[in-house]
PDB file of N, CA and C in Angstrom:
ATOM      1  N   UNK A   1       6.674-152.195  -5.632  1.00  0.00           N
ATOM      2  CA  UNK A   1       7.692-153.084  -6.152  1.00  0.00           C
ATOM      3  C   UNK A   1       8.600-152.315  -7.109  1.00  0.00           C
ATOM      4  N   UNK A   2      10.152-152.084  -7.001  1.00  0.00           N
ATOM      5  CA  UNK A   2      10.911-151.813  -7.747  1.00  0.00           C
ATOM      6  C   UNK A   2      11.498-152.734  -8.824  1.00  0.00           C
ATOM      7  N   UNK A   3      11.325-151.707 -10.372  1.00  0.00           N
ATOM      8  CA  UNK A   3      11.404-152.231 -11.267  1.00  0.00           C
ATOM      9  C   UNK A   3      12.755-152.518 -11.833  1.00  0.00           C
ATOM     10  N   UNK A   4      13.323-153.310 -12.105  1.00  0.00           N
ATOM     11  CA  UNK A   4      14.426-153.325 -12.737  1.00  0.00           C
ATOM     12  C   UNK A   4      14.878-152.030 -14.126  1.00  0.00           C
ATOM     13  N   UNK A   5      16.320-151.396 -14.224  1.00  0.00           N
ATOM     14  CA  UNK A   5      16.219-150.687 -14.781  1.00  0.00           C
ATOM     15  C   UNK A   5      16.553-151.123 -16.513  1.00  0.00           C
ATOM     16  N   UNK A   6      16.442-150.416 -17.565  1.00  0.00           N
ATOM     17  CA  UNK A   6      16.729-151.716 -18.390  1.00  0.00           C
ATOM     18  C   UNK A   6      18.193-150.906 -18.969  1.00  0.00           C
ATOM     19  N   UNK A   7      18.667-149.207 -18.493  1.00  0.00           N
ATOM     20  CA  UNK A   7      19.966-148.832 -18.644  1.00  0.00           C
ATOM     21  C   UNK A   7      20.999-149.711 -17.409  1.00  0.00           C
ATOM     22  N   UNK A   8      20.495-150.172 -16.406  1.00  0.00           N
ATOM     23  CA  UNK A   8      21.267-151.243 -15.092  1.00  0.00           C
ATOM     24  C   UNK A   8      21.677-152.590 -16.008  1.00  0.00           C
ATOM     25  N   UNK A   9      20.197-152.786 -16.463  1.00  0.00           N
ATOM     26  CA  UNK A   9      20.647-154.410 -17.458  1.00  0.00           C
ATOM     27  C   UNK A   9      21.837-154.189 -18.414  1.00  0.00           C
ATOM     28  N   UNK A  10      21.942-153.202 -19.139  1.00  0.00           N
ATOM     29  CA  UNK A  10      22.705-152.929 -20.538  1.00  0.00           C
ATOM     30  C   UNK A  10      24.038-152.791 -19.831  1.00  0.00           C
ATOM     31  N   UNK A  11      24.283-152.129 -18.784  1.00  0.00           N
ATOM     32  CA  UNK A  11      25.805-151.813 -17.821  1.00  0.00           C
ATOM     33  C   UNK A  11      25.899-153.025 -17.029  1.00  0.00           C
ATOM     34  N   UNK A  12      25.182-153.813 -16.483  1.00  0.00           N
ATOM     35  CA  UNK A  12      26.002-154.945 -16.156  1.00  0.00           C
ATOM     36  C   UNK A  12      26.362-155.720 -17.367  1.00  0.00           C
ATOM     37  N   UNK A  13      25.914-155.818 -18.886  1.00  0.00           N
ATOM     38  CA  UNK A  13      25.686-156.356 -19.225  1.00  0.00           C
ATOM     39  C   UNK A  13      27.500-156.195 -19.713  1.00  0.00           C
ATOM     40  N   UNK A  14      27.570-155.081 -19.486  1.00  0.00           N
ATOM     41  CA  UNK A  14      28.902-154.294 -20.394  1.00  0.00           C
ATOM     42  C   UNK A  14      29.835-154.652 -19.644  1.00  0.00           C
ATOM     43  N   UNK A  15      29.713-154.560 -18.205  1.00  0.00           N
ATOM     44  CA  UNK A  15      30.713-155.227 -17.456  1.00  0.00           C
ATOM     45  C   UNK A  15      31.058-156.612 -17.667  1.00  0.00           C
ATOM     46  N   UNK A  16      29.749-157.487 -17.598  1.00  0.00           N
ATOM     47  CA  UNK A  16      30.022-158.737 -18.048  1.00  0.00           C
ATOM     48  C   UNK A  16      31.649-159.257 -18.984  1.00  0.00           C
ATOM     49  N   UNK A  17      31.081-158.247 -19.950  1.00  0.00           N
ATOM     50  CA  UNK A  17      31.874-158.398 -21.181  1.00  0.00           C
ATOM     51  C   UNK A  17      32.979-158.534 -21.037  1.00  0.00           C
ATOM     52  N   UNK A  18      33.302-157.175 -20.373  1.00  0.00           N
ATOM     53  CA  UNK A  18      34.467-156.356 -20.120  1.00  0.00           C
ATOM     54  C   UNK A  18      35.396-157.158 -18.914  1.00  0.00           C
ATOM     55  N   UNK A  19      34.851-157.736 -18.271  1.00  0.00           N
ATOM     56  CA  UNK A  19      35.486-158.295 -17.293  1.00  0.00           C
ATOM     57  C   UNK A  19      35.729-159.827 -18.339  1.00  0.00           C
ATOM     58  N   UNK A  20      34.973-160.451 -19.224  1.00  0.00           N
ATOM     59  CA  UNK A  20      35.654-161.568 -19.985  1.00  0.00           C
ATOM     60  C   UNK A  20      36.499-161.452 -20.831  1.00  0.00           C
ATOM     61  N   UNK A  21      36.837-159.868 -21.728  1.00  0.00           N
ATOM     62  CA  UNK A  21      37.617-159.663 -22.459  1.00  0.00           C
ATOM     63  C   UNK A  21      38.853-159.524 -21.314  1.00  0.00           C
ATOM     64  N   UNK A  22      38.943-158.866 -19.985  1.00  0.00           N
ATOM     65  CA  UNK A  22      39.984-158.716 -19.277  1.00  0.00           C
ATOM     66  C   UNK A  22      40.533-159.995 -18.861  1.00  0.00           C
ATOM     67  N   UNK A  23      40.058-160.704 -18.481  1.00  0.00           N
ATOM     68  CA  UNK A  23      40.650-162.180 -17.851  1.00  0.00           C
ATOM     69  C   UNK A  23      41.354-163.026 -19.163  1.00  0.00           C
ATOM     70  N   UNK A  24      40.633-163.053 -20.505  1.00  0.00           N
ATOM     71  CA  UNK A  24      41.177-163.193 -21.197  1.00  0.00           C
ATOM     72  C   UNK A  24      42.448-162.879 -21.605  1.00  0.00           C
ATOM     73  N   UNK A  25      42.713-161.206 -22.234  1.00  0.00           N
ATOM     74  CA  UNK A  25      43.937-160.769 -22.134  1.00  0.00           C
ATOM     75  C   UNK A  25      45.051-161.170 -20.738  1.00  0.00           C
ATOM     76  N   UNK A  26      44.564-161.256 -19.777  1.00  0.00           N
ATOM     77  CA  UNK A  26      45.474-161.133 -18.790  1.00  0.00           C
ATOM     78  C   UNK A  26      46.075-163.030 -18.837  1.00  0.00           C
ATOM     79  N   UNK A  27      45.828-163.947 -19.514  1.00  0.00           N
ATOM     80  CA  UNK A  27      45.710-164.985 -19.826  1.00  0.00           C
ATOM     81  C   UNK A  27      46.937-165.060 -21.331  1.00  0.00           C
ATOM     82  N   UNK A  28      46.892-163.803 -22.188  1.00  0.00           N
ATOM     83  CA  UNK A  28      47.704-164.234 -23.665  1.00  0.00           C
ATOM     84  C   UNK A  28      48.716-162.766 -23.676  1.00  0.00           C
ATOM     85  N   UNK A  29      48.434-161.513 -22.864  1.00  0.00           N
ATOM     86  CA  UNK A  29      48.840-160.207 -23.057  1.00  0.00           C
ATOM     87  C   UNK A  29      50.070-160.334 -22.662  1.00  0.00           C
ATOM     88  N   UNK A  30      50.864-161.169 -22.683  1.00  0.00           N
ATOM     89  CA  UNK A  30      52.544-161.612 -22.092  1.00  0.00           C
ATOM     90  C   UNK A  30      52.880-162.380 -22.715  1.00  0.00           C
ATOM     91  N   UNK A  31      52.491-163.514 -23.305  1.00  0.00           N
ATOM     92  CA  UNK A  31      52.986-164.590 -24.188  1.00  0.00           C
ATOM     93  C   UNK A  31      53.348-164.751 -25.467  1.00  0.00           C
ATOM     94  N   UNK A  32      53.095-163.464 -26.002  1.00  0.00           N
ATOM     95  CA  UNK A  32      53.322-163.142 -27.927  1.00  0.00           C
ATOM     96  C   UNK A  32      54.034-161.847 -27.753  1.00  0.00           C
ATOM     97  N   UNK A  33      55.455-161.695 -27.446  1.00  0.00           N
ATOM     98  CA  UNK A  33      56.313-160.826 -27.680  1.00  0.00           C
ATOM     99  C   UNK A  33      56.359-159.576 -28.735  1.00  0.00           C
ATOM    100  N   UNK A  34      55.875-160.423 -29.824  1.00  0.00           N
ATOM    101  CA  UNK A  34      55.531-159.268 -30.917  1.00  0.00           C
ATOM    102  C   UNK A  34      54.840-158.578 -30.882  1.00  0.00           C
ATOM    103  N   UNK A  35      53.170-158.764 -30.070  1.00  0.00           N
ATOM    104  CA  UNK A  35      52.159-157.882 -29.888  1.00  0.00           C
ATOM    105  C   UNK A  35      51.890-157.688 -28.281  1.00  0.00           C
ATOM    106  N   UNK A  36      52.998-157.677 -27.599  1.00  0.00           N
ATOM    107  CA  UNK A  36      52.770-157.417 -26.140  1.00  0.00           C
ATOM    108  C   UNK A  36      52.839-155.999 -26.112  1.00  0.00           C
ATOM    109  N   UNK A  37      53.228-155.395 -26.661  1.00  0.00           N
ATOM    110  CA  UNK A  37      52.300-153.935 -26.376  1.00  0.00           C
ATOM    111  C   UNK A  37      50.980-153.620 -26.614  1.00  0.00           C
ATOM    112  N   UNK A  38      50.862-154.275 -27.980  1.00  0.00           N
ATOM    113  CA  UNK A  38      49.406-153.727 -28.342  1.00  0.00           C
ATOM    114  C   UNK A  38      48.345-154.475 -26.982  1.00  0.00           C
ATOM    115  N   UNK A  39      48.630-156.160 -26.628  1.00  0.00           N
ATOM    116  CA  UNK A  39      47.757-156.821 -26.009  1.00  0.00           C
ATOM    117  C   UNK A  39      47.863-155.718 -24.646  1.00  0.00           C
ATOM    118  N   UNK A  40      49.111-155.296 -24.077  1.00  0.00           N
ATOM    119  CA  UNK A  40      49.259-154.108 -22.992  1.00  0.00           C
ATOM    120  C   UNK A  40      48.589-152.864 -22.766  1.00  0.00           C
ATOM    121  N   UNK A  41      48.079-152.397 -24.224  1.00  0.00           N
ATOM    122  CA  UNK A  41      47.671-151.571 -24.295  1.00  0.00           C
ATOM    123  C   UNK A  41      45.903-151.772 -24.405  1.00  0.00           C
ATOM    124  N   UNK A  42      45.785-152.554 -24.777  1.00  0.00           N
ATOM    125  CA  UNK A  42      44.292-153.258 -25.036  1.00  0.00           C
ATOM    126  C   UNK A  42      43.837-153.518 -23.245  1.00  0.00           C
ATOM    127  N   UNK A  43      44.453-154.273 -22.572  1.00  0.00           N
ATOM    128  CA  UNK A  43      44.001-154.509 -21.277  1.00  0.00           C
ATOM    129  C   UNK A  43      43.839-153.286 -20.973  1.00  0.00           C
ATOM    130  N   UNK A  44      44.831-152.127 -20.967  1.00  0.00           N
ATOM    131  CA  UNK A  44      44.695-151.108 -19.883  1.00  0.00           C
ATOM    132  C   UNK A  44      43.423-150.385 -20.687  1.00  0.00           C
ATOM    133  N   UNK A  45      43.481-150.023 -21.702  1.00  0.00           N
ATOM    134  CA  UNK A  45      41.820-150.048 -21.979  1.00  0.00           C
ATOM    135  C   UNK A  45      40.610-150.575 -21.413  1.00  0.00           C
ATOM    136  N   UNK A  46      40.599-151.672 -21.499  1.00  0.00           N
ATOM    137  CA  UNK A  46      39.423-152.414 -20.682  1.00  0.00           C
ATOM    138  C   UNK A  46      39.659-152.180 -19.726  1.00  0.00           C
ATOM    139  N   UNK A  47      40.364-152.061 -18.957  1.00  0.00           N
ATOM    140  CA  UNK A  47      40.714-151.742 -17.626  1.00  0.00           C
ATOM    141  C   UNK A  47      40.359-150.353 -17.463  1.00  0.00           C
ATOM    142  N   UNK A  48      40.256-149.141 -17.899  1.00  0.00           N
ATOM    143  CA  UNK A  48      39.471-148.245 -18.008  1.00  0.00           C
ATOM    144  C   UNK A  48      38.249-148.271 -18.587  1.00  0.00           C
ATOM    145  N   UNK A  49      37.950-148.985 -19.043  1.00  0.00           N
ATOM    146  CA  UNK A  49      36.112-148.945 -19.686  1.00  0.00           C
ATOM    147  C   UNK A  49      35.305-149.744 -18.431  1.00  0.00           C
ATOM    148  N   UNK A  50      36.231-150.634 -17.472  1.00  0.00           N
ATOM    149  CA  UNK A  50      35.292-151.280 -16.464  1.00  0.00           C
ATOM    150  C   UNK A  50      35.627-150.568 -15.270  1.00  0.00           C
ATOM    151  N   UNK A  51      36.198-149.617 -15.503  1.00  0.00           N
ATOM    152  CA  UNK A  51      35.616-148.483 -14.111  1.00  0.00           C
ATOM    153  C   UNK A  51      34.812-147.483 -14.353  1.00  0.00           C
ATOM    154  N   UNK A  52      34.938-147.287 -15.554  1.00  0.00           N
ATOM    155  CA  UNK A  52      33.650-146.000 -16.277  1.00  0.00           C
ATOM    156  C   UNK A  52      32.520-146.961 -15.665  1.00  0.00           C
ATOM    157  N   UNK A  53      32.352-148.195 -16.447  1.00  0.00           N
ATOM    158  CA  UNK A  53      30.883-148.668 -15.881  1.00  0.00           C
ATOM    159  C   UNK A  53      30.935-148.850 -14.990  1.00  0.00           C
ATOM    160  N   UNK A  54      31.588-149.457 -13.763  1.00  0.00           N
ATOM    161  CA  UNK A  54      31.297-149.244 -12.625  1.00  0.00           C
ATOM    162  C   UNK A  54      30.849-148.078 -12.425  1.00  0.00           C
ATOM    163  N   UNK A  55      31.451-147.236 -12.643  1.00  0.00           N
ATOM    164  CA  UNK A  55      31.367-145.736 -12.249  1.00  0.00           C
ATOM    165  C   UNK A  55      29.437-145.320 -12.656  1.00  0.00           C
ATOM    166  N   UNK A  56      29.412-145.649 -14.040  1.00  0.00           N
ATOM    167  CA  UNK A  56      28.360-145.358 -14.350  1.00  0.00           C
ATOM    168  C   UNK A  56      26.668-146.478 -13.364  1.00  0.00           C
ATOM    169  N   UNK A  57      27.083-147.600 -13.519  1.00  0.00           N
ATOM    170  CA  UNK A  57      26.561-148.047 -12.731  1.00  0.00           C
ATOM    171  C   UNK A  57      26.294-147.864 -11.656  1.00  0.00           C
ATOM    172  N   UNK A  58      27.335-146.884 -10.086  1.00  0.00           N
ATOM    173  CA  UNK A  58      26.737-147.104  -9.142  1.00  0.00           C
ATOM    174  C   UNK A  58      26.075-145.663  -9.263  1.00  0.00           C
ATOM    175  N   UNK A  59      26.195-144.563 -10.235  1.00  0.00           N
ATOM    176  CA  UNK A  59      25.466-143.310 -10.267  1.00  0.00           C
ATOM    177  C   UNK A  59      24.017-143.465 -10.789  1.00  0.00           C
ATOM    178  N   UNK A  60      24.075-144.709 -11.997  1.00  0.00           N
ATOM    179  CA  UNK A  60      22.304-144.626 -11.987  1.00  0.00           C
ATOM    180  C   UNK A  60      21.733-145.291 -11.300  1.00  0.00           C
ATOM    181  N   UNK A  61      22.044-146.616 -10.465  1.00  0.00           N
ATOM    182  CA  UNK A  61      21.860-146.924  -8.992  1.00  0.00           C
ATOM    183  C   UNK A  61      21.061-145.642  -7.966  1.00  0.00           C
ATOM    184  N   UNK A  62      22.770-144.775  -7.628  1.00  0.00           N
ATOM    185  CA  UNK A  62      21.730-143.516  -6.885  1.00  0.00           C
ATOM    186  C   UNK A  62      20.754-142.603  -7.172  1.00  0.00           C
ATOM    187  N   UNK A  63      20.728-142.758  -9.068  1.00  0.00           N
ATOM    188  CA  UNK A  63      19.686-141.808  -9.251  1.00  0.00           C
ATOM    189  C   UNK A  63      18.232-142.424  -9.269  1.00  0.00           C
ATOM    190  N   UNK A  64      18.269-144.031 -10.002  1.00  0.00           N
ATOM    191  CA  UNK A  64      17.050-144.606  -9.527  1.00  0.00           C
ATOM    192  C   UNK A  64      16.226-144.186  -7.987  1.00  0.00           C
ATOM    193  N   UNK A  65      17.164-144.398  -7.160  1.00  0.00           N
ATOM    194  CA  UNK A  65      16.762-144.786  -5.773  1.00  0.00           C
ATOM    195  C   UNK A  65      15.914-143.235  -5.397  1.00  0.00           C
ATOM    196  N   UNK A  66      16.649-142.159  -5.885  1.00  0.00           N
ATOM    197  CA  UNK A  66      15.831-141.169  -5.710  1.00  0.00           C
ATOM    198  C   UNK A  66      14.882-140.580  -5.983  1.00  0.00           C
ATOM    199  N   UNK A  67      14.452-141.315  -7.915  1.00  0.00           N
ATOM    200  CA  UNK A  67      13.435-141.159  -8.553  1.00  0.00           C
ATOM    201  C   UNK A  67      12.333-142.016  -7.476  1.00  0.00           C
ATOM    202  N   UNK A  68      12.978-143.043  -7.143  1.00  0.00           N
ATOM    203  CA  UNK A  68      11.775-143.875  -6.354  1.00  0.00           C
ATOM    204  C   UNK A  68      11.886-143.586  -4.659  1.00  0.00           C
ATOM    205  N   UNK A  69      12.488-143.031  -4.404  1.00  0.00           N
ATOM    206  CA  UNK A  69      12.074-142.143  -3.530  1.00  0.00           C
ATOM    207  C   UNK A  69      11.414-140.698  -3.332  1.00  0.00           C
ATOM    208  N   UNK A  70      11.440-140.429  -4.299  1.00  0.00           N
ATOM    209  CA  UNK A  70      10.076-139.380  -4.984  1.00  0.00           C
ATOM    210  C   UNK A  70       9.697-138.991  -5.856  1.00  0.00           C
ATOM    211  N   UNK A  71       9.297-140.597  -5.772  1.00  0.00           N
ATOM    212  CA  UNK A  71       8.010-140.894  -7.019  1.00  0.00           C
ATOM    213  C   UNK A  71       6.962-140.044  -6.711  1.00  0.00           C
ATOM    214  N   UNK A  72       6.380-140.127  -4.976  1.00  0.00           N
ATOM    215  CA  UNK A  72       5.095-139.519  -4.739  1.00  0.00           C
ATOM    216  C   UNK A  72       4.947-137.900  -5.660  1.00  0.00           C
ATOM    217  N   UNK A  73       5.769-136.875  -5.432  1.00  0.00           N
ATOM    218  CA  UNK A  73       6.197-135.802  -5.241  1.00  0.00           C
ATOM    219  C   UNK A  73       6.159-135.692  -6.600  1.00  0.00           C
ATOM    220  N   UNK A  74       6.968-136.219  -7.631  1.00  0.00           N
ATOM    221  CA  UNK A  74       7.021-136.460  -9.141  1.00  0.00           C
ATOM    222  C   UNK A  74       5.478-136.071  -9.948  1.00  0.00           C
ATOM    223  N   UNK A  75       5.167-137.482  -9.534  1.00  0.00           N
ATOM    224  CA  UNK A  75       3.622-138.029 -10.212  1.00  0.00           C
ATOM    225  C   UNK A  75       2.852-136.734  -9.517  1.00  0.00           C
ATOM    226  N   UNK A  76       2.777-136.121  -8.364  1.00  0.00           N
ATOM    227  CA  UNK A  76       2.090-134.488  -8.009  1.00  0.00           C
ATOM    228  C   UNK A  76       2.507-133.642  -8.705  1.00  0.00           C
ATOM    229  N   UNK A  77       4.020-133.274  -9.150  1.00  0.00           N
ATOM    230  CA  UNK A  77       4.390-132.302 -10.409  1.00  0.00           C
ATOM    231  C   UNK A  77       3.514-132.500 -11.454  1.00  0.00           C
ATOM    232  N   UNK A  78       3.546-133.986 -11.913  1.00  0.00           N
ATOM    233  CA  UNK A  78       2.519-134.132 -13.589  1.00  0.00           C
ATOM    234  C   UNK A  78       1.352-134.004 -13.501  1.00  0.00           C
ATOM    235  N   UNK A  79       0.710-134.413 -12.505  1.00  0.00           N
ATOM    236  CA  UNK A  79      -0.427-134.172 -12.180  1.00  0.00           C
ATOM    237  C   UNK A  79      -1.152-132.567 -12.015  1.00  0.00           C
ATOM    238  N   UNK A  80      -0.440-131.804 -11.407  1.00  0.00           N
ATOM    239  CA  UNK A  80      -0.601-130.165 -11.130  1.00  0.00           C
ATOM    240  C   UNK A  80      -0.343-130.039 -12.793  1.00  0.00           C
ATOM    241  N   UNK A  81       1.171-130.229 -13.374  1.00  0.00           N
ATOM    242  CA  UNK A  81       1.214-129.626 -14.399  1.00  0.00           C
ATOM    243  C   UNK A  81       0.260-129.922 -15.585  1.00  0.00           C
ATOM    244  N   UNK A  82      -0.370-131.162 -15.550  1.00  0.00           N
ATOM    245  CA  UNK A  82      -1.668-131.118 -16.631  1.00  0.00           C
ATOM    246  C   UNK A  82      -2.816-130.738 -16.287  1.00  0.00           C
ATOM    247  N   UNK A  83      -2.977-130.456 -15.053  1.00  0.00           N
ATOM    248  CA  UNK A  83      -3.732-129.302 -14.652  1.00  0.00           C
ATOM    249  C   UNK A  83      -4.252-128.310 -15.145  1.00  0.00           C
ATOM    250  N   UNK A  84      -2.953-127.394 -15.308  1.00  0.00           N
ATOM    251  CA  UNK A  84      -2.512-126.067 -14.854  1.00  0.00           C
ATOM    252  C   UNK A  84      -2.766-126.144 -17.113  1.00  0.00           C
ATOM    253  N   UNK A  85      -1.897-127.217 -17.818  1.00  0.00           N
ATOM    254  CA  UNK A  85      -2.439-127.424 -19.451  1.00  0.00           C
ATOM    255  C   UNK A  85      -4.017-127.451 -19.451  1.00  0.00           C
ATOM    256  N   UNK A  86      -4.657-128.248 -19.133  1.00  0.00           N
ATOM    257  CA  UNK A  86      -6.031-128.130 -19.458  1.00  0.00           C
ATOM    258  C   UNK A  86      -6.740-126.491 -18.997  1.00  0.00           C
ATOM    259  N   UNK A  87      -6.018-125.822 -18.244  1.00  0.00           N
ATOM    260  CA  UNK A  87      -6.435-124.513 -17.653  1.00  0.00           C
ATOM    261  C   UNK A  87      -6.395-123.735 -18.877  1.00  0.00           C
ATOM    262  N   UNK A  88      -5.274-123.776 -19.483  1.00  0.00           N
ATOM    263  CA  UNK A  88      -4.996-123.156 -20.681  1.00  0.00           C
ATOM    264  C   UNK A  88      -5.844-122.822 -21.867  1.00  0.00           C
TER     265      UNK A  88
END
């Protein structure tokens, strides 16, 4: 059984966010003339922080999948290598 990761929980968690702070802005980032740059500049921010996590998200995705695809192989490294310590 694969375990949930708890760095997967914390990055969706960030997306979450990030995608409510975006819908938001995209909702007021036109309507206050005085701070439509800053609100302009604030979206395109978030708008880069929710492709980092994507980004980051689907890479520890692939790295999970490989840890648990050799797990077997792993747990034989630690195993030999406390071995090879108690030899010592």
């Amino acid at each position: 059984m694969r375990r949930s990761s708890g760095w997967n929980w914390r990055l969706k968690f960030l997306k979450s966010q990030t995608e409510n702070l975006i819908k938001r802005l995209e909702l007021i980032k036109d309507s206050d003339p005085f701070n439509k740059r800053l609100m302009n500049d604030c979206y395109d921010h978030f708008k880069a922080l929710q492709d980092e996590v994507d980004r980051l998200i689907y890479h520890n995705n692939n790295l999970m999948n490989v840890i648990y695809q050799n797990q077997h192989e792993l747990e034989n490294m630690n195993y030999e290598l406390a071995g090879t310590e108690q030899k010592l």
